[in-house]
Protein backbone atom coordinates (compact mmCIF):
# COMPACT_ATOMS: atom_id res chain seq x y z
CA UNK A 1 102.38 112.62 94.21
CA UNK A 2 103.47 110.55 97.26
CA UNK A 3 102.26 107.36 98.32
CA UNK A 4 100.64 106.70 101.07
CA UNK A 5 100.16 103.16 102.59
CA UNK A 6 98.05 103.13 105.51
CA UNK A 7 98.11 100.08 108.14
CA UNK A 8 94.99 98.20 107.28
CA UNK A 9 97.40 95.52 106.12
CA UNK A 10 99.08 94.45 108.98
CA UNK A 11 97.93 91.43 108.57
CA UNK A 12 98.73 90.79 104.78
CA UNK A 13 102.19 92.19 105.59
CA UNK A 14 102.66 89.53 108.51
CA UNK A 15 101.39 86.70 106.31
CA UNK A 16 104.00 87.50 103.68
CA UNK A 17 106.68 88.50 106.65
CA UNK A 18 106.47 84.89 108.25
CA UNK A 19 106.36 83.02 104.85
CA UNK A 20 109.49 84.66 104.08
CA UNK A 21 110.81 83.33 107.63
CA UNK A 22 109.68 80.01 107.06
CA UNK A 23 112.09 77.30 105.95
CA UNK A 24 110.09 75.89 103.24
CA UNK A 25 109.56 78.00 100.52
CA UNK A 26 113.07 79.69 98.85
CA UNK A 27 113.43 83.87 98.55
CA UNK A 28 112.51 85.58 96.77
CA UNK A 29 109.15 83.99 95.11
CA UNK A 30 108.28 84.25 92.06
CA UNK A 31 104.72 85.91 91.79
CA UNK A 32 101.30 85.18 89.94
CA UNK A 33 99.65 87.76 89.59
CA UNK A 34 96.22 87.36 87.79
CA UNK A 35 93.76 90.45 86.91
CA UNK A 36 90.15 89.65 86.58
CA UNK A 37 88.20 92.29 85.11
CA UNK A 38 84.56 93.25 86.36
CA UNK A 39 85.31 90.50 89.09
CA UNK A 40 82.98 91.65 91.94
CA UNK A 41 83.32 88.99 94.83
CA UNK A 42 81.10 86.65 93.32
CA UNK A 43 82.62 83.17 93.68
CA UNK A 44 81.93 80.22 95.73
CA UNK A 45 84.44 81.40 98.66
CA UNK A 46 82.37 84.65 99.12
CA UNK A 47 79.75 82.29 100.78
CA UNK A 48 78.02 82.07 97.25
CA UNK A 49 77.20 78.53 96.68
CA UNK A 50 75.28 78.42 93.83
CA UNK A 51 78.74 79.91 92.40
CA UNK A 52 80.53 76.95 90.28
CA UNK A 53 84.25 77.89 90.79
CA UNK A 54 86.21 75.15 92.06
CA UNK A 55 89.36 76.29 91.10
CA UNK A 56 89.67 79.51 92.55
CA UNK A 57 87.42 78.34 95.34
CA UNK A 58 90.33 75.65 95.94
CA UNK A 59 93.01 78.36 95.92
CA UNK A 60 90.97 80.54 98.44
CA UNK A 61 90.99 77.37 101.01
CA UNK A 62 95.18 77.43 100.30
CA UNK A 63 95.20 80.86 100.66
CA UNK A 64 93.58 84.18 102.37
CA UNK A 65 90.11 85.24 101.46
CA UNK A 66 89.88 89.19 101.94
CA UNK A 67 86.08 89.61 102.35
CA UNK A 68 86.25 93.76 102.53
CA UNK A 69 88.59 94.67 99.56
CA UNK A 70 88.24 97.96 98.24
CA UNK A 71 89.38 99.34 95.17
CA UNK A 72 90.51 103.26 94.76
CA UNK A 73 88.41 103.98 91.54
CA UNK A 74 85.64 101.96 89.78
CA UNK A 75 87.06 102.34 86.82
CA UNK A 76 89.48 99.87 85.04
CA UNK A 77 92.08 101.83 83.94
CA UNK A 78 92.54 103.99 86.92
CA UNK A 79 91.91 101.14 89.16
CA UNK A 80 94.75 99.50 87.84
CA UNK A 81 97.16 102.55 87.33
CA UNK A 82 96.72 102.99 91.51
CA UNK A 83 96.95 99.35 92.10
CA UNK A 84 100.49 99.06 90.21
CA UNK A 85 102.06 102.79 91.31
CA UNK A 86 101.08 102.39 94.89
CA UNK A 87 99.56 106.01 94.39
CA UNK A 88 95.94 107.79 95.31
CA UNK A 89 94.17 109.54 93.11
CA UNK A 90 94.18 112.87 93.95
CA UNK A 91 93.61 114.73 90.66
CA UNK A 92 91.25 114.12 87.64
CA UNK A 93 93.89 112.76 85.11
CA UNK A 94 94.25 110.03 87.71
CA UNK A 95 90.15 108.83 87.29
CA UNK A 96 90.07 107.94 83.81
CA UNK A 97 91.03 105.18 81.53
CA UNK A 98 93.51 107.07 79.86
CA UNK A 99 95.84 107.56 82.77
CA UNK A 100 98.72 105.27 81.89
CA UNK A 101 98.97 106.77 78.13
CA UNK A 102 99.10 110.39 79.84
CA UNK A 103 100.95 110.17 82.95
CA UNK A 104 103.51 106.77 82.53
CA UNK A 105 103.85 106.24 78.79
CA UNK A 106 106.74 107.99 77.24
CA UNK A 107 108.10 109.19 80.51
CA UNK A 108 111.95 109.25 81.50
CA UNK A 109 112.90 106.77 83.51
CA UNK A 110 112.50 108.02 87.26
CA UNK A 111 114.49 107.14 90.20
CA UNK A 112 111.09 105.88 92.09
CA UNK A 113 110.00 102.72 90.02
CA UNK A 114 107.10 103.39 87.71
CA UNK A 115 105.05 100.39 88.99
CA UNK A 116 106.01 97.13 91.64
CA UNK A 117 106.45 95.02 88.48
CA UNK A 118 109.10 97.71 87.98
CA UNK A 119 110.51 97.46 91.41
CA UNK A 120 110.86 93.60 91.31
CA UNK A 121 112.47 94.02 87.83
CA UNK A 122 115.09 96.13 89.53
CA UNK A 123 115.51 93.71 92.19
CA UNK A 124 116.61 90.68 89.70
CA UNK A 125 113.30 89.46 88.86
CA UNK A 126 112.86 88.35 84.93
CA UNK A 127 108.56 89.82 84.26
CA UNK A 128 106.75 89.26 82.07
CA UNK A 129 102.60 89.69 81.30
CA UNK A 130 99.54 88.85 79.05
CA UNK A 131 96.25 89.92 78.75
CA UNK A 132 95.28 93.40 80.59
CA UNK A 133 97.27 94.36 83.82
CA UNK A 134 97.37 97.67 83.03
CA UNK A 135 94.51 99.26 80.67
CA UNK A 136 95.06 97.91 77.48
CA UNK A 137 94.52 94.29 76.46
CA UNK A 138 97.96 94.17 75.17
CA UNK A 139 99.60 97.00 77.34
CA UNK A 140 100.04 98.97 74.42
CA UNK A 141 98.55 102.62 73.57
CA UNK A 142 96.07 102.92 71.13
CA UNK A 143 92.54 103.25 71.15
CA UNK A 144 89.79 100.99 70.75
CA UNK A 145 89.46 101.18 66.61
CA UNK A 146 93.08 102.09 65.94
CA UNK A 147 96.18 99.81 64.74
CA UNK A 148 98.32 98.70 68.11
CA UNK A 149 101.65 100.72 68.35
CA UNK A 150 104.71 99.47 70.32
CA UNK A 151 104.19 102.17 72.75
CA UNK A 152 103.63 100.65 76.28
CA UNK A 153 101.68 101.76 78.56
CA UNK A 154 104.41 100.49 81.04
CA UNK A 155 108.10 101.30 79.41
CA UNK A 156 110.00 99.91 81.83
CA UNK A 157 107.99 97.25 84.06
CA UNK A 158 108.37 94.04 81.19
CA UNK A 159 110.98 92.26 80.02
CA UNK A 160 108.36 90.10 77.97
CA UNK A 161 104.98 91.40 76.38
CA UNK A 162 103.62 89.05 74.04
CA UNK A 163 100.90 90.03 71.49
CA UNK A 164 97.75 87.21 71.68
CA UNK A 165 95.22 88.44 69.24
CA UNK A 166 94.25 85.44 67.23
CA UNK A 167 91.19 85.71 65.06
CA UNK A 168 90.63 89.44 66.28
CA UNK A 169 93.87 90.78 65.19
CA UNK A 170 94.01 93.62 68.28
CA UNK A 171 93.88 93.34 71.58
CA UNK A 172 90.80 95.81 71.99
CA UNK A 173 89.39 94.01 68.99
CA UNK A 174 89.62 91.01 70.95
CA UNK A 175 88.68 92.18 74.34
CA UNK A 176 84.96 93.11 72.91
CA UNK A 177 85.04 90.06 70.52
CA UNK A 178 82.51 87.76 69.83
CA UNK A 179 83.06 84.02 68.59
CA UNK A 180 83.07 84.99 64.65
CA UNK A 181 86.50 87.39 65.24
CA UNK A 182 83.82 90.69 65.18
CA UNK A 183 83.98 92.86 67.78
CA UNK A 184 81.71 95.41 69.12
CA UNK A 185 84.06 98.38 67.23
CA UNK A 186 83.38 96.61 63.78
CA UNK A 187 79.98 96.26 64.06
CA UNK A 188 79.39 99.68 65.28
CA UNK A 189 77.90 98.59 68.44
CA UNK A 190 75.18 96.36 67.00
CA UNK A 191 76.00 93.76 69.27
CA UNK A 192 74.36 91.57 72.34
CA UNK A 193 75.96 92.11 75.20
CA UNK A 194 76.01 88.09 76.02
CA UNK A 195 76.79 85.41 73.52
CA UNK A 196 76.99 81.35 73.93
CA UNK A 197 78.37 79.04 71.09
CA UNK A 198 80.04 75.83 71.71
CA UNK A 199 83.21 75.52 71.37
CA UNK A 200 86.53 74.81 73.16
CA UNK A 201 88.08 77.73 75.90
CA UNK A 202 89.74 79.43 72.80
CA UNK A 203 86.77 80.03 71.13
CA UNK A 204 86.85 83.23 73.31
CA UNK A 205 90.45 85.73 73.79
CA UNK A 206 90.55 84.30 77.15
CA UNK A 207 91.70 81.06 76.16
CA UNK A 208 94.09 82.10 74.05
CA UNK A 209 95.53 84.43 77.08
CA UNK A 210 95.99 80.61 79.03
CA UNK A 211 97.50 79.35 76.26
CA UNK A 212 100.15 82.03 75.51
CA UNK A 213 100.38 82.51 79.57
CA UNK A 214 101.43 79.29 80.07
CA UNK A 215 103.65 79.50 77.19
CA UNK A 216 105.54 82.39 78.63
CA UNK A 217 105.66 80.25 81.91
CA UNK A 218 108.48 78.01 80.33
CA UNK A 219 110.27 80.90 79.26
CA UNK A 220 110.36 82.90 82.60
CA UNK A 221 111.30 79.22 84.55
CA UNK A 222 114.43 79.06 82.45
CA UNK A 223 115.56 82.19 82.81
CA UNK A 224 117.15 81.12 86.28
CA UNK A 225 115.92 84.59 87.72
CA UNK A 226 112.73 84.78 90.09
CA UNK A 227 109.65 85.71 88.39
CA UNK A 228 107.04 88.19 88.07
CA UNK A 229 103.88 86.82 85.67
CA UNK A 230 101.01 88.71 85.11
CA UNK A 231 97.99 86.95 83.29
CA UNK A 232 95.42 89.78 82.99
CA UNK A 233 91.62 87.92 81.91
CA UNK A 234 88.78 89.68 80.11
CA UNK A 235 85.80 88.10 81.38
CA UNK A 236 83.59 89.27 83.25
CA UNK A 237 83.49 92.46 81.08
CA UNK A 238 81.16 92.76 79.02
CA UNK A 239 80.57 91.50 76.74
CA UNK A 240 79.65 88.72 78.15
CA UNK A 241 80.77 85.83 75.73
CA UNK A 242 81.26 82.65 76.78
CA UNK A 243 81.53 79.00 75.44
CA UNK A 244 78.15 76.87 75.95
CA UNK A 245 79.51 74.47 78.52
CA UNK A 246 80.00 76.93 81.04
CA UNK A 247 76.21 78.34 80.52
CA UNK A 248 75.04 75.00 80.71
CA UNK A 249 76.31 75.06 84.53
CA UNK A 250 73.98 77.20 85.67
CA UNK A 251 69.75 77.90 85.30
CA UNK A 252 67.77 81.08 85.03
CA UNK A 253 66.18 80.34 87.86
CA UNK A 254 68.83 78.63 90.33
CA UNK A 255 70.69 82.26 89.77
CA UNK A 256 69.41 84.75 92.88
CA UNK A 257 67.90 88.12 92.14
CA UNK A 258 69.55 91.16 93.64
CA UNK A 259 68.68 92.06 97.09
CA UNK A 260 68.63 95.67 96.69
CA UNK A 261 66.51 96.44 93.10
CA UNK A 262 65.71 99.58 93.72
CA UNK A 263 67.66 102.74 94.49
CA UNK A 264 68.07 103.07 98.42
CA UNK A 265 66.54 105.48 100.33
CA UNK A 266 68.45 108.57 100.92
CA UNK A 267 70.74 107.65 97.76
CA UNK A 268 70.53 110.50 95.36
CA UNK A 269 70.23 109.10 91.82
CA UNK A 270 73.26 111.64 91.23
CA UNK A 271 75.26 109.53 92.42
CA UNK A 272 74.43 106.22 90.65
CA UNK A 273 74.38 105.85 87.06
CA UNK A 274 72.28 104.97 84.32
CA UNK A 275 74.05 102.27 82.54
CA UNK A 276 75.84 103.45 80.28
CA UNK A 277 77.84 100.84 79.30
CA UNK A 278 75.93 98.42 79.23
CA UNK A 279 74.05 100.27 76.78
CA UNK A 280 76.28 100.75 74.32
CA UNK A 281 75.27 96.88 72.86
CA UNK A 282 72.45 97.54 70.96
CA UNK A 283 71.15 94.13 70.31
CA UNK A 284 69.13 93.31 73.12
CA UNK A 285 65.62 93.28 74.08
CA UNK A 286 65.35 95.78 77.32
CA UNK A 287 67.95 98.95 77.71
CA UNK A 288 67.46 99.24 81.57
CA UNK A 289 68.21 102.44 83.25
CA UNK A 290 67.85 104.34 86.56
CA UNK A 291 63.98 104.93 85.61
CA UNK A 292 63.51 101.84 83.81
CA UNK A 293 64.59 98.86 85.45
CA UNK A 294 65.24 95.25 83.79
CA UNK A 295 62.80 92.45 84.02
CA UNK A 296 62.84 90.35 86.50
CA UNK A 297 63.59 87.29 83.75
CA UNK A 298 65.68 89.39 82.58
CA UNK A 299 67.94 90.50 85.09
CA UNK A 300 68.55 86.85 85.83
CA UNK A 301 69.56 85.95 82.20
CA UNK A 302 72.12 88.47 82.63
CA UNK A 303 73.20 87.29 86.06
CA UNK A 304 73.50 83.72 84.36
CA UNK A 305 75.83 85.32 81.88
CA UNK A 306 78.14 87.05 84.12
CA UNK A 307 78.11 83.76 86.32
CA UNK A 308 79.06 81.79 83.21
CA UNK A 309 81.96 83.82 82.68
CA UNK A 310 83.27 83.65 86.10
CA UNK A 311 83.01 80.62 85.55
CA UNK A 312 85.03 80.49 82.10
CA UNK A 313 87.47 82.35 83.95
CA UNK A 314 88.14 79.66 87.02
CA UNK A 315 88.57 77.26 84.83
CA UNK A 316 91.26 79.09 83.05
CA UNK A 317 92.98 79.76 86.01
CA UNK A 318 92.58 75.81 87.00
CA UNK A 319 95.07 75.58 83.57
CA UNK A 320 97.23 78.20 85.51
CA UNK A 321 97.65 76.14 87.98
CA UNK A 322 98.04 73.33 86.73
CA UNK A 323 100.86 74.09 84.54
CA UNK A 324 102.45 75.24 87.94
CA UNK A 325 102.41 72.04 89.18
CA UNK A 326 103.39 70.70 86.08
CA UNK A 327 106.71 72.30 86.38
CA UNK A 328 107.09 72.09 90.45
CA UNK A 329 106.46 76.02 90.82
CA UNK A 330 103.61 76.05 93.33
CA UNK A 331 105.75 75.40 96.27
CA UNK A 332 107.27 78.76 96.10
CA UNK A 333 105.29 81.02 94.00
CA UNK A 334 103.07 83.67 95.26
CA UNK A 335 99.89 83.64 93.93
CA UNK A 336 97.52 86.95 93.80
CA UNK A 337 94.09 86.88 92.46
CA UNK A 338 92.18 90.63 92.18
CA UNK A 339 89.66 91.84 90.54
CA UNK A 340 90.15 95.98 89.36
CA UNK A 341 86.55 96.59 90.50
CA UNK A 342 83.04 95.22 91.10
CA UNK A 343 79.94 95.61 89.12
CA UNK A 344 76.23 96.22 89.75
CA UNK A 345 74.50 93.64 88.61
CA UNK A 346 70.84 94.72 88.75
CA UNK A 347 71.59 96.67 92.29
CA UNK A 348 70.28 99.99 93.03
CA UNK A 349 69.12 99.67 89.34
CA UNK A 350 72.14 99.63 87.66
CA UNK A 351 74.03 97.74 84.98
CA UNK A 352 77.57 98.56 85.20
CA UNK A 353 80.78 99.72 87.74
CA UNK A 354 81.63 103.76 88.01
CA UNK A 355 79.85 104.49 91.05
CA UNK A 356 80.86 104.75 94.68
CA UNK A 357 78.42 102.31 95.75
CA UNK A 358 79.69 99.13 97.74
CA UNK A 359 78.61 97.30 95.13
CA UNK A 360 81.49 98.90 92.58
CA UNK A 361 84.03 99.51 94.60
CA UNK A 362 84.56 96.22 96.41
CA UNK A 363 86.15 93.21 94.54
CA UNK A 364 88.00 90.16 95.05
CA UNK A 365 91.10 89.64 96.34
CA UNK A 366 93.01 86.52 97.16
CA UNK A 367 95.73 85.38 97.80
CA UNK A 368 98.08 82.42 98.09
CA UNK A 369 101.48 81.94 100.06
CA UNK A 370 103.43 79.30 100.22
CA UNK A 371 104.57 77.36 103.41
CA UNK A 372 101.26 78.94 104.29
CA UNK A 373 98.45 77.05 103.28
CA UNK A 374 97.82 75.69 107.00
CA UNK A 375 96.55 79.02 107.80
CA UNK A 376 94.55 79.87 105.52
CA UNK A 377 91.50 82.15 106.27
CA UNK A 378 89.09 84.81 105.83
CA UNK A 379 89.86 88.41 106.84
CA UNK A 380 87.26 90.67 107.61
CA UNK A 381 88.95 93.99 108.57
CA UNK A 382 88.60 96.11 105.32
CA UNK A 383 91.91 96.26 103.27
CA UNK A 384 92.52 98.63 99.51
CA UNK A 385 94.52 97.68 96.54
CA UNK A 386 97.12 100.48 97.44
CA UNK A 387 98.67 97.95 100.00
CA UNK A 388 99.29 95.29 97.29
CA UNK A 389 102.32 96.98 95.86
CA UNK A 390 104.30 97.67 99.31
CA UNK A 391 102.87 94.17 100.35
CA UNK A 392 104.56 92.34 97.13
């Protein structure tokens, strides 16, 4: 399978071309890259201002703002195995979640590098993630009930790979936990698929994934190499579980309803999905599907949930960078904010991503250069997450 990089980012490759020309900012950069799952481009940037994200929303004014990013697969796994290989999916085994287990795990080493983390690791950079960059929570192959192995999903991409799984004692355990260290695995899917309890950040995994992020920070900064980090967050996947404060920023009915409730005309239902996921948490009052759509009250409770935990999320990546600044990085560290997917909140009646509707295949992307910051902008012209890894 060859890659194939097409020339929709010219202008991403010129941005990072004259920041490397600029006096300012050393070469190489280290590199920041953080994963946001189930991040559709719902923050304040995106023209959403009832969106309370100041710290991402203060990056994005630094930065570039890339209004029409697509994604190759709605999927998580997949999304992220093209993202980091720089390759198209052009066979099944390439759709699913289980891609990295089947087609990168226990692979000889190959003269083409098995990911750009890979690449820059060849190139003198000390990398180092945690959290989910590729499918797994910990980059590790297992599945969702089993006992983590030390198989990575990525053999060759990290020289550090820290385990965070604090009161949930996996990383998948963690990834659908709730505030009590269940998950939705242990309680056989009698679960809500929203939860808020007060509490501090860590309450939730994804405050535990700042903590030991900024942790590894120190350690990559010393290692008197350049750096690759990747902080992968959770939220907004379901479920959606979030500490109270971060509800409390938001009201049912300051959150907007979807424009487009109802299936389209000329869409064929084949083609959308009947919420599958969102399904599989059993505690809760309506199980919407293609037929059956949510509430109206409803569907905005769940939109305040999911804005909640964007929310939870910018405020973990305020941390981020603050601890950059802490330690003098930001002037010459790259910063790269994407989401693997979007989600349909409500739209065309669904609950959920896997679809080929706008609505799951475009995300966010941003992104952060220094020397830079004087121009940053919007770009409309429609860019993919293949162009990230010969961009980096």
């Amino acid at each position: 399978m060859e890659r194939n990089w097409p020339g929709w980012l010219a202008a991403l490759t010129l941005i990072l071309g004259a920041g490397c020309k600029m006096a300012g900012p050393p070469s190489p950069m280290n590199v920041l890259f953080i994963a946001i799952d189930d991040l559709r481009p719902q923050l304040g940037c995106y023209d959403l201002p009832y969106m309370k994200t100041p710290n991402l929303d203060a990056l994005a004014g630094q930065g570039f703002v890339f209004d029409r990013h697509y994604v190759q697969i709605p999927t998580c796994g997949a999304s992220r195995y093209s993202l980091l290989t720089g390759h198209r999916p052009v066979s099944p085994r390439y759709l699913s979640n289980d891609v990295f287990a089947e087609a990168m795990s226990g692979q000889p080493e190959q003269e083409a590098p098995e990911s750009f983390v890979h690449d820059l690791r060849r190139h003198g950079y000390v990398t180092g993630a945690v959290g989910k960059i590729s499918h797994a929570p910990d980059g590790r192959v297992y599945g969702y009930s089993d006992v983590p192995t030390e198989v990575r999903e990525m053999p060759y991409s990290w020289d550090y790979l820290p385990e965070v799984y604090g009161k949930w004692g996996t990383g998948w355990n963690a990834f659908f936990g709730y505030a009590d260290g269940s998950n939705r695995q242990s309680r056989d899917k009698q679960v809500p698929p929203m939860e808020v309890q007060p509490g501090p950040d860590t309450l939730y995994p994804d405050g535990w994934i700042t903590e030991a992020a900024i942790a590894l920070l120190d350690s990559l900064d010393v290692s008197g190499k350049p750096f690759f980090l990747g902080v992968g967050y959770f939220k907004p996947h379901l479920p959606w579980t979030v500490p109270q404060k971060y509800w409390n920023l938001y009201e049912d009915a300051d959150i907007p309803v979807t424009p487009v409730p109802d299936i389209p005309d000329g869409v064929s239902p084949v083609s959308l999905q009947q919420s599958g996921e969102f399904n599989q948490y059993l505690e809760t009052s309506e199980h919407p599907d293609l037929e059956h759509p949510a509430s109206p009250a409803y569907a905005r409770q769940l939109r305040h949930a999911y804005a909640a935990c964007v929310s939870y999320i910018d405020a973990q990546v305020g941390a981020l960078m603050a601890a950059l600044e802490r330690r003098g990085l930001m002037d010459r560290t790259l910063i790269v904010v994407w989401g693997d997917h979007g989600w349909h909140l409500g739209d065309e009646r669904v609950w959920g991503k896997h679809t080929l509707s706008e609505y799951a295949l475009r995300s966010t992307l941003l992104m952060k250069v220094p020397g830079l910051e004087h121009q940053a902008r919007h770009i409309g012209q429609p860019v993919e997450s293949l162009d990230i890894f010969p961009t980096i």
